[in-house]
C-alpha atoms as a PDB file:
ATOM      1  CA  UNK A   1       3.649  18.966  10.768  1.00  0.00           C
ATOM      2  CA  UNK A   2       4.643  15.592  12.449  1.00  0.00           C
ATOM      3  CA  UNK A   3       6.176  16.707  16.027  1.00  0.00           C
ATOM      4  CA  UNK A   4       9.149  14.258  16.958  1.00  0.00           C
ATOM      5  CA  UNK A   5       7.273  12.953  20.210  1.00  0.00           C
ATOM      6  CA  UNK A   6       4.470  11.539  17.984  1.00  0.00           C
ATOM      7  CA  UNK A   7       7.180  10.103  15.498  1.00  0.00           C
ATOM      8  CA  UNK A   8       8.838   8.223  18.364  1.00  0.00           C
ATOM      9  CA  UNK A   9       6.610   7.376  19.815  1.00  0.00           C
ATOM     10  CA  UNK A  10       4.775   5.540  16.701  1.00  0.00           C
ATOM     11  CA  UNK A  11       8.264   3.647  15.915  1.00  0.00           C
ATOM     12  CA  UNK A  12       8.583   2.544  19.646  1.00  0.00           C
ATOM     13  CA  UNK A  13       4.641   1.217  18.885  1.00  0.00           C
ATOM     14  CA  UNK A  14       5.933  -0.327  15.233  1.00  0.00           C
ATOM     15  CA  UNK A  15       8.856  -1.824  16.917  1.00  0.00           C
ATOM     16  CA  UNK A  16       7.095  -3.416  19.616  1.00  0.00           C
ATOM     17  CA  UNK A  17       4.162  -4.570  17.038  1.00  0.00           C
ATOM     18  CA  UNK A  18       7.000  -6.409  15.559  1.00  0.00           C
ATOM     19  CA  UNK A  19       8.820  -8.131  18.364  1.00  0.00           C
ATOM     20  CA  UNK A  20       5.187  -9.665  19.421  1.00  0.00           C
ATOM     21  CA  UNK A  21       4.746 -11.188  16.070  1.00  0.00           C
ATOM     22  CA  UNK A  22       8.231 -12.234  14.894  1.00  0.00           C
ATOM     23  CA  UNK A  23       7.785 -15.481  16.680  1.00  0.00           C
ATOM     24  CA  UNK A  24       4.700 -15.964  14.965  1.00  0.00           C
ATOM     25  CA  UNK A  25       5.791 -15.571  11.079  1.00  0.00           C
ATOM     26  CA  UNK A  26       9.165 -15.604   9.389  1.00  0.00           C
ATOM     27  CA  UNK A  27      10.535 -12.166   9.660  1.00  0.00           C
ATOM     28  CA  UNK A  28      12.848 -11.094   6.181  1.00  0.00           C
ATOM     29  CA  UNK A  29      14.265  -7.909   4.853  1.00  0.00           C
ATOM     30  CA  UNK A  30      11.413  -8.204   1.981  1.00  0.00           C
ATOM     31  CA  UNK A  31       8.142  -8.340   4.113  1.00  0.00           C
ATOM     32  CA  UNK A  32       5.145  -5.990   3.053  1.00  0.00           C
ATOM     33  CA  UNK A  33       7.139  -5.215  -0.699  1.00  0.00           C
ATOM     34  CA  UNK A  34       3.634  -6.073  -2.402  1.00  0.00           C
ATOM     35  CA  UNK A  35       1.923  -3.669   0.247  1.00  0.00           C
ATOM     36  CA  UNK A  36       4.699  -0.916  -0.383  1.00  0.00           C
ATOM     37  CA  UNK A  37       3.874  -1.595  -4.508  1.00  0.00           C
ATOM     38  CA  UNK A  38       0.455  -0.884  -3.893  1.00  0.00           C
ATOM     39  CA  UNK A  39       0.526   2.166  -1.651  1.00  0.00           C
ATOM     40  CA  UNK A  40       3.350   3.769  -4.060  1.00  0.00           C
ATOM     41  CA  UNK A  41       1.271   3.185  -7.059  1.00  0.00           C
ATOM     42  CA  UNK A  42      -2.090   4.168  -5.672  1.00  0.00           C
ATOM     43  CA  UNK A  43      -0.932   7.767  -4.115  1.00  0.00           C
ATOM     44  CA  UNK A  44       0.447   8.166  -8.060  1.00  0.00           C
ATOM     45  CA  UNK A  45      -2.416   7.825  -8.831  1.00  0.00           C
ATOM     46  CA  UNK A  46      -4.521   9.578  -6.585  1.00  0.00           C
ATOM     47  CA  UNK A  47      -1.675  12.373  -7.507  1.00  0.00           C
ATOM     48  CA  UNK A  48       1.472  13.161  -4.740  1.00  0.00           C
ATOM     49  CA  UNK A  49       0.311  15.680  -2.177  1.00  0.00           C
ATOM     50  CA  UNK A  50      -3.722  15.309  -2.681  1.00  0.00           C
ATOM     51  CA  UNK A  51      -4.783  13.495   0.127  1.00  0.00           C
ATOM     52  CA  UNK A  52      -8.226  13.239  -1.622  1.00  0.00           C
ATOM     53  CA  UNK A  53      -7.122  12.167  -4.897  1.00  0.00           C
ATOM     54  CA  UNK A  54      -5.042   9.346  -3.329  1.00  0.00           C
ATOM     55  CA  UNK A  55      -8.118   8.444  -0.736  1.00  0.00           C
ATOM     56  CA  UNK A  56     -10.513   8.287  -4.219  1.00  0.00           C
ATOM     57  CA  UNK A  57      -7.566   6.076  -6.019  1.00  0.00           C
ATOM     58  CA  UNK A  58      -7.984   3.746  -2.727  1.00  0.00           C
ATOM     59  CA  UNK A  59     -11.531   3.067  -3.726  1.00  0.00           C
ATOM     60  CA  UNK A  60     -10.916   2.950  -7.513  1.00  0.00           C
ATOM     61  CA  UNK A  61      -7.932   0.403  -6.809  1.00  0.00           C
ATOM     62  CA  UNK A  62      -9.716  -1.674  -4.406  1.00  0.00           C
ATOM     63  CA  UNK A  63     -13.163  -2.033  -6.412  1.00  0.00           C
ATOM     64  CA  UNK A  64     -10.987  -2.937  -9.627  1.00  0.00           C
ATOM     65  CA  UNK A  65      -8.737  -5.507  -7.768  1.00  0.00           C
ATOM     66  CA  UNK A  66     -11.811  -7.463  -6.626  1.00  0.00           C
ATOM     67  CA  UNK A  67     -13.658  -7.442  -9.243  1.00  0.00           C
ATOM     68  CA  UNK A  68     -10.697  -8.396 -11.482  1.00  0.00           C
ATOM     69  CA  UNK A  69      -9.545 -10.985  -9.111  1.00  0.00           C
ATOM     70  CA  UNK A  70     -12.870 -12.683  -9.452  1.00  0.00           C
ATOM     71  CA  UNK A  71     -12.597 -12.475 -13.404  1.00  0.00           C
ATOM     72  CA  UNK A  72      -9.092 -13.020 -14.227  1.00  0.00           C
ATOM     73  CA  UNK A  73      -7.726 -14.591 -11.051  1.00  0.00           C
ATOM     74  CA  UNK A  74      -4.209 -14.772  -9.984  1.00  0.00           C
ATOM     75  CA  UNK A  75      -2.943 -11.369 -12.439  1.00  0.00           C
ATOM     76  CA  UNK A  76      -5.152  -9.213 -10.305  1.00  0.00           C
ATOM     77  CA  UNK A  77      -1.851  -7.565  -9.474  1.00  0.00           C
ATOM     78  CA  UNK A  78      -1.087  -6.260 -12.483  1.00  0.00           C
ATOM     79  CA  UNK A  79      -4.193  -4.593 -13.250  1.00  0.00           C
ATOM     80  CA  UNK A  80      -2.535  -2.091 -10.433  1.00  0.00           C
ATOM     81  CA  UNK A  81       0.784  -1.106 -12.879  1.00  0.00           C
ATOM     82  CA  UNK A  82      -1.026  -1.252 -16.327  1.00  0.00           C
ATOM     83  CA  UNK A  83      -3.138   1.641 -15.064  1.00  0.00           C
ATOM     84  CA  UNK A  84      -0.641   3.485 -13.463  1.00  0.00           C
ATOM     85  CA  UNK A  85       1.288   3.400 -16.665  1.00  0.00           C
ATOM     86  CA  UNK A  86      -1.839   4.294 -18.977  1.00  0.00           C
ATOM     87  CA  UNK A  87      -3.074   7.523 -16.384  1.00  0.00           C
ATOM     88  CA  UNK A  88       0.938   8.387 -16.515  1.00  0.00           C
ATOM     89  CA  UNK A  89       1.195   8.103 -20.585  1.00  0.00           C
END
């Protein structure tokens, strides 16, 4: 169980992460949507609630993406959704 000191106290850390960098990059309502596509789909995969299943789906993602990005390029990305959708069929 997350206690509500540690959960403020990690946004008042995420908050301050992101008023050192915003005058670095251009902040938008859409940053990290690729990263949040990938996490989703990978504890899916790894199944919801099995921390080991998702930590194993981590590895199988990440050794397909590379190798697939150095065979077929720029559609690396959606190696990520055709699998989910074939281990969900």
């Amino acid at each position: 169980m997350l206690s509500p000191s540690l959960a403020l106290l990690s946004a008042f850390f995420y908050g301050l992460a992101g008023y050192a960098v915003s005058p670095l990059i251009n902040i938008n309502p859409r940053m990290g949507w690729t990263t949040i596509m990938v996490m989703f789909a990978t504890v899916v995969l790894g199944g919801l609630g099995s921390v080991e299943g998702t930590i194993i789906a981590g590895f199988i993602y990440g050794t397909v993406e590379a190798f697939a990005g150095h065979y077929i390029g720029a559609q690396r990305a959606l190696i990520l959704y055709w699998h989910m959708a074939y281990s969900l069929i």
